[in-house]
C-alpha atoms as a PDB file:
ATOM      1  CA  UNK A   1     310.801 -93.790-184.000  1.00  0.00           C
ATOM      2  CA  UNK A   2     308.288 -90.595-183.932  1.00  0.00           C
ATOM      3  CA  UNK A   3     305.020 -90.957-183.965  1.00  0.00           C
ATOM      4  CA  UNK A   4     303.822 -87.335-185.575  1.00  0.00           C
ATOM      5  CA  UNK A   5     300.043 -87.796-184.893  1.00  0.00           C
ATOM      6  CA  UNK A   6     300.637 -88.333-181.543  1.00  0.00           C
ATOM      7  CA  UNK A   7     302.797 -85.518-181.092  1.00  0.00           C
ATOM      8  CA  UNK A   8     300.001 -83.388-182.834  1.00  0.00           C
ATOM      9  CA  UNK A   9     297.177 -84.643-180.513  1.00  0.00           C
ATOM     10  CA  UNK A  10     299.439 -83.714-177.664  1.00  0.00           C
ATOM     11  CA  UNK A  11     299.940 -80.480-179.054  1.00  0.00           C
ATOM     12  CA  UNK A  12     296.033 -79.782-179.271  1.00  0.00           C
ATOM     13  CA  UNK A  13     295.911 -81.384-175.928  1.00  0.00           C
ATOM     14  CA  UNK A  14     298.930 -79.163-174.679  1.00  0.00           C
ATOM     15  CA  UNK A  15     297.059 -76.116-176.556  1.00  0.00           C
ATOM     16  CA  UNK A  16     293.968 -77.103-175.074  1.00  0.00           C
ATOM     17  CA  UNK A  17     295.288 -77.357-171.797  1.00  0.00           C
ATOM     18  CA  UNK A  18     296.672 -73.992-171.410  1.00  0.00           C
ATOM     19  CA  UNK A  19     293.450 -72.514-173.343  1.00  0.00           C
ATOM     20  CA  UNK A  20     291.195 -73.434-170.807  1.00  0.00           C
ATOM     21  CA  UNK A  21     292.846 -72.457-167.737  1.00  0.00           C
ATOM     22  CA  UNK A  22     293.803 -68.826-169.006  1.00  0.00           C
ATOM     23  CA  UNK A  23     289.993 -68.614-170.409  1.00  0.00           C
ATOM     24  CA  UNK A  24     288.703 -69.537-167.451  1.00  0.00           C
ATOM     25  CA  UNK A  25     290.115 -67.488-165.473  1.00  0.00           C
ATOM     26  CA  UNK A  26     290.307 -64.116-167.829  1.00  0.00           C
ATOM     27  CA  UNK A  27     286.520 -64.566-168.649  1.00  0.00           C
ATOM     28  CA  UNK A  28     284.576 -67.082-166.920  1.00  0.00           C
ATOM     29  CA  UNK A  29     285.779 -66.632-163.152  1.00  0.00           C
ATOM     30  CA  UNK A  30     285.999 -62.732-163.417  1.00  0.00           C
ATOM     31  CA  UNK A  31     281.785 -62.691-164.686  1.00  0.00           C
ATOM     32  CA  UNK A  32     280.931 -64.920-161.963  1.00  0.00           C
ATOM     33  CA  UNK A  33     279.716 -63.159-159.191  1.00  0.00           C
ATOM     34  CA  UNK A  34     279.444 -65.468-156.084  1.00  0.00           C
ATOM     35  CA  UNK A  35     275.772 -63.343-154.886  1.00  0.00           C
ATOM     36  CA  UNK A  36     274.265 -63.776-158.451  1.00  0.00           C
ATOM     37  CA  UNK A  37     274.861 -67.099-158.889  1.00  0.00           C
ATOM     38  CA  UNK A  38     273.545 -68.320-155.466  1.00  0.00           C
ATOM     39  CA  UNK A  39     277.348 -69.669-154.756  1.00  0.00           C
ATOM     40  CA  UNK A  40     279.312 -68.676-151.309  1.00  0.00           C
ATOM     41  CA  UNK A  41     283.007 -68.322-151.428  1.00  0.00           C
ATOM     42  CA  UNK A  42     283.585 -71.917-150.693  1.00  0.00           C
ATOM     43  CA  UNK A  43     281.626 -73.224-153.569  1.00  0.00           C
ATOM     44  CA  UNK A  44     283.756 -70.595-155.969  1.00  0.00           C
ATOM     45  CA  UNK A  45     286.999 -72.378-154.759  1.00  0.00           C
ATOM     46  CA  UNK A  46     285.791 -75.709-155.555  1.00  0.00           C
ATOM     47  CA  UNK A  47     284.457 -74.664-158.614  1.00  0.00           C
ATOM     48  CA  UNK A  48     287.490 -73.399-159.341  1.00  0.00           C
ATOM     49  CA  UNK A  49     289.876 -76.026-158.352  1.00  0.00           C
ATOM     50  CA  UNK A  50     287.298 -78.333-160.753  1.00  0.00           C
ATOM     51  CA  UNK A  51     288.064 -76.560-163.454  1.00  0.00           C
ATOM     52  CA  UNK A  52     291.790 -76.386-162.827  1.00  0.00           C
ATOM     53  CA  UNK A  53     291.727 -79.992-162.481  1.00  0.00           C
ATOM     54  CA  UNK A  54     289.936 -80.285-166.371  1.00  0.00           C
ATOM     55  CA  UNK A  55     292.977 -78.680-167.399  1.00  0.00           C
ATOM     56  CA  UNK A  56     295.419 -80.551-166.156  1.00  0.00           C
ATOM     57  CA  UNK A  57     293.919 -83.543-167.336  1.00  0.00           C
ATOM     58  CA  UNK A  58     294.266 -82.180-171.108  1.00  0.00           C
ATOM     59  CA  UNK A  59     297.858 -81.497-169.901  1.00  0.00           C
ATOM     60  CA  UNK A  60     298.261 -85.370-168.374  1.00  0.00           C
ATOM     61  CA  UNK A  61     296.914 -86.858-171.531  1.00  0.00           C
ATOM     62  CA  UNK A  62     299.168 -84.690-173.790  1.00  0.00           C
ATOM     63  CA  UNK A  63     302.251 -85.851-171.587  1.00  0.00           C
ATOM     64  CA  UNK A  64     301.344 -89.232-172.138  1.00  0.00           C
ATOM     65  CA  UNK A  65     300.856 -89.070-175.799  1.00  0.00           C
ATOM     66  CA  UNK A  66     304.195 -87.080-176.170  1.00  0.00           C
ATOM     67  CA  UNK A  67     306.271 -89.943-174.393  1.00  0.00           C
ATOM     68  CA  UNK A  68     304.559 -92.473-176.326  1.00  0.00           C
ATOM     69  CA  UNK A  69     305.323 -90.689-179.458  1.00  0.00           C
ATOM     70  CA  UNK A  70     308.897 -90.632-178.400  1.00  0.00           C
ATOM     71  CA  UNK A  71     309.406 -93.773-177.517  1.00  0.00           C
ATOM     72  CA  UNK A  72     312.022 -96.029-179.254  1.00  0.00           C
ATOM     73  CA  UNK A  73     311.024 -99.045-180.595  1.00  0.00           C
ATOM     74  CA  UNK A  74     307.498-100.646-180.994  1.00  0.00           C
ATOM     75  CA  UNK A  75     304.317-100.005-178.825  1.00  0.00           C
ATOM     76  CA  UNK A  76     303.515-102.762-176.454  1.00  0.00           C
ATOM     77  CA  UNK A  77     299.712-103.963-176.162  1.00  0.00           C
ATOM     78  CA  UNK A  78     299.532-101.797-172.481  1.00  0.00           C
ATOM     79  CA  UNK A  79     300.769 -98.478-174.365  1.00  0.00           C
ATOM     80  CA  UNK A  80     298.270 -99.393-176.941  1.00  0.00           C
ATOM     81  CA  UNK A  81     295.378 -99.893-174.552  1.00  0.00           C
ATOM     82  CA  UNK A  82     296.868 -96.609-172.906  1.00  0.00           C
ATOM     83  CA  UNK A  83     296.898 -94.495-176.234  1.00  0.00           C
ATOM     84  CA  UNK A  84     293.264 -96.037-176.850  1.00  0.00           C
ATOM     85  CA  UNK A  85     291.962 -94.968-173.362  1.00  0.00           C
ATOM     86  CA  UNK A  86     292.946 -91.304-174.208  1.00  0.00           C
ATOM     87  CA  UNK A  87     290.848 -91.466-177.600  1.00  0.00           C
ATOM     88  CA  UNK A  88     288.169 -92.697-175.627  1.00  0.00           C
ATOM     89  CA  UNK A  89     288.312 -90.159-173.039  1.00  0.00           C
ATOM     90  CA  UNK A  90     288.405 -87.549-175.823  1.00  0.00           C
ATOM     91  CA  UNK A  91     285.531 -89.172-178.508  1.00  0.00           C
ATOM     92  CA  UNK A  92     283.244 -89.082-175.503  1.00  0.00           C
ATOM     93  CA  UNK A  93     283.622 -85.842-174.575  1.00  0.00           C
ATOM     94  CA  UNK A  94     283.820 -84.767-178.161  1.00  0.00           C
ATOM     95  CA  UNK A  95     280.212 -86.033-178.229  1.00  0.00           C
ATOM     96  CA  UNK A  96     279.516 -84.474-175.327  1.00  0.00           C
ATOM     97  CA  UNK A  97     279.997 -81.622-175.849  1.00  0.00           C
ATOM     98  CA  UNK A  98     278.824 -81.468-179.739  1.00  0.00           C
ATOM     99  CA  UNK A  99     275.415 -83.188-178.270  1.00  0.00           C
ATOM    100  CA  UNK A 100     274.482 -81.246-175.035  1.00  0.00           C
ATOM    101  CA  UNK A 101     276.307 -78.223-175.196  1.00  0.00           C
ATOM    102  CA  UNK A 102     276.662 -76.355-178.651  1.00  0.00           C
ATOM    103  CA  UNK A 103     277.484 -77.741-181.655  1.00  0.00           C
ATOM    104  CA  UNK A 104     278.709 -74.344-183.182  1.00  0.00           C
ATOM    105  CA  UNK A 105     281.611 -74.012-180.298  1.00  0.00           C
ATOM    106  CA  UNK A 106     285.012 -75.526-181.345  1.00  0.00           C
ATOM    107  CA  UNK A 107     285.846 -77.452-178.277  1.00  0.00           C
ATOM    108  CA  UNK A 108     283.769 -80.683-178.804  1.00  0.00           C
ATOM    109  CA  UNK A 109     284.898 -80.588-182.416  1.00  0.00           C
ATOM    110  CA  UNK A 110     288.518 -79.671-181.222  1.00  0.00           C
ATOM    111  CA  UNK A 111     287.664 -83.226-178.738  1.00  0.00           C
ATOM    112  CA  UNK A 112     286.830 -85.428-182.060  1.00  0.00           C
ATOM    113  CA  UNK A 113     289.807 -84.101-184.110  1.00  0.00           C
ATOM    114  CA  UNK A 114     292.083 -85.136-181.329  1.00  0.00           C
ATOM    115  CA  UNK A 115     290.503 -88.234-180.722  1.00  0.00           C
ATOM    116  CA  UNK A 116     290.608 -89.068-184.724  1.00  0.00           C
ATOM    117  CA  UNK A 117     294.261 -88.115-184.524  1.00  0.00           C
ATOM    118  CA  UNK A 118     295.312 -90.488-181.437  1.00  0.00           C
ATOM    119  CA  UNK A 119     293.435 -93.628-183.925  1.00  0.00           C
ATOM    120  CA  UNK A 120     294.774 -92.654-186.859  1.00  0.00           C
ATOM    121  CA  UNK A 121     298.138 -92.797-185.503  1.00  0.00           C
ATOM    122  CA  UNK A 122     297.565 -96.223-183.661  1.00  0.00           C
ATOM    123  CA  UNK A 123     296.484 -97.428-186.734  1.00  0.00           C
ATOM    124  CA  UNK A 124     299.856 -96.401-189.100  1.00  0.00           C
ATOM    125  CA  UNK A 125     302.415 -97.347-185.613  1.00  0.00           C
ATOM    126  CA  UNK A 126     303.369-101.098-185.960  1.00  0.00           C
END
């Protein structure tokens, strides 16, 4: 049995995923000069590495969501609480984002939609 919502909010997350890592490092990295911003070579690598590790955390979660939407058969009570634990990760930083960063930006929004998506589907999946 598919489970088309979740494959959609792995999409996003997939989408999301490879968004942020080419962004940041075709516009944010490249305007970040290490003297300006008070930060030593070191600090840029971490930062760096950080920001990698974001995106491959969109990239984990759409993985998940992708098996789980593949899966044969019913969802058991741990791949429910799993699926669940990915909304949550995504409402909250949906609200995040929305609340202390800029609510005119996509990305918290884009968080929220996903997050919507991921219920949604646990809600129409027997």
């Amino acid at each position: 049995m598919t489970r088309l919502l979740f494959l959609l909010a792995a999409l996003l997350s997939f989408f999301g995923a490879f968004g942020h890592a080419y962004l940041g490092e075709r516009e944010i990295f490249p305007k970040l000069h290490p003297s300006a911003a008070g930060l030593n070579p070191p600090a840029v690598r971490i930062l760096r590495v950080t920001w990698h590790t974001a995106s491959l955390s969109f990239a984990c979660w759409g993985s998940v969501l992708t098996m789980l939407a593949c899966k044969s058969g019913l969802l058991s009570r741990e791949d429910r609480y799993i699926v669940a634990g990915i909304s949550v990760w995504y409402a909250l930083t949906g609200i995040g984002c929305v609340k202390y960063w800029d609510r005119k930006k996509p990305q918290g929004w884009s968080f929220l939609a996903i997050s919507g998506l991921i219920q949604l589907g646990l809600m129409l999946t027997p």
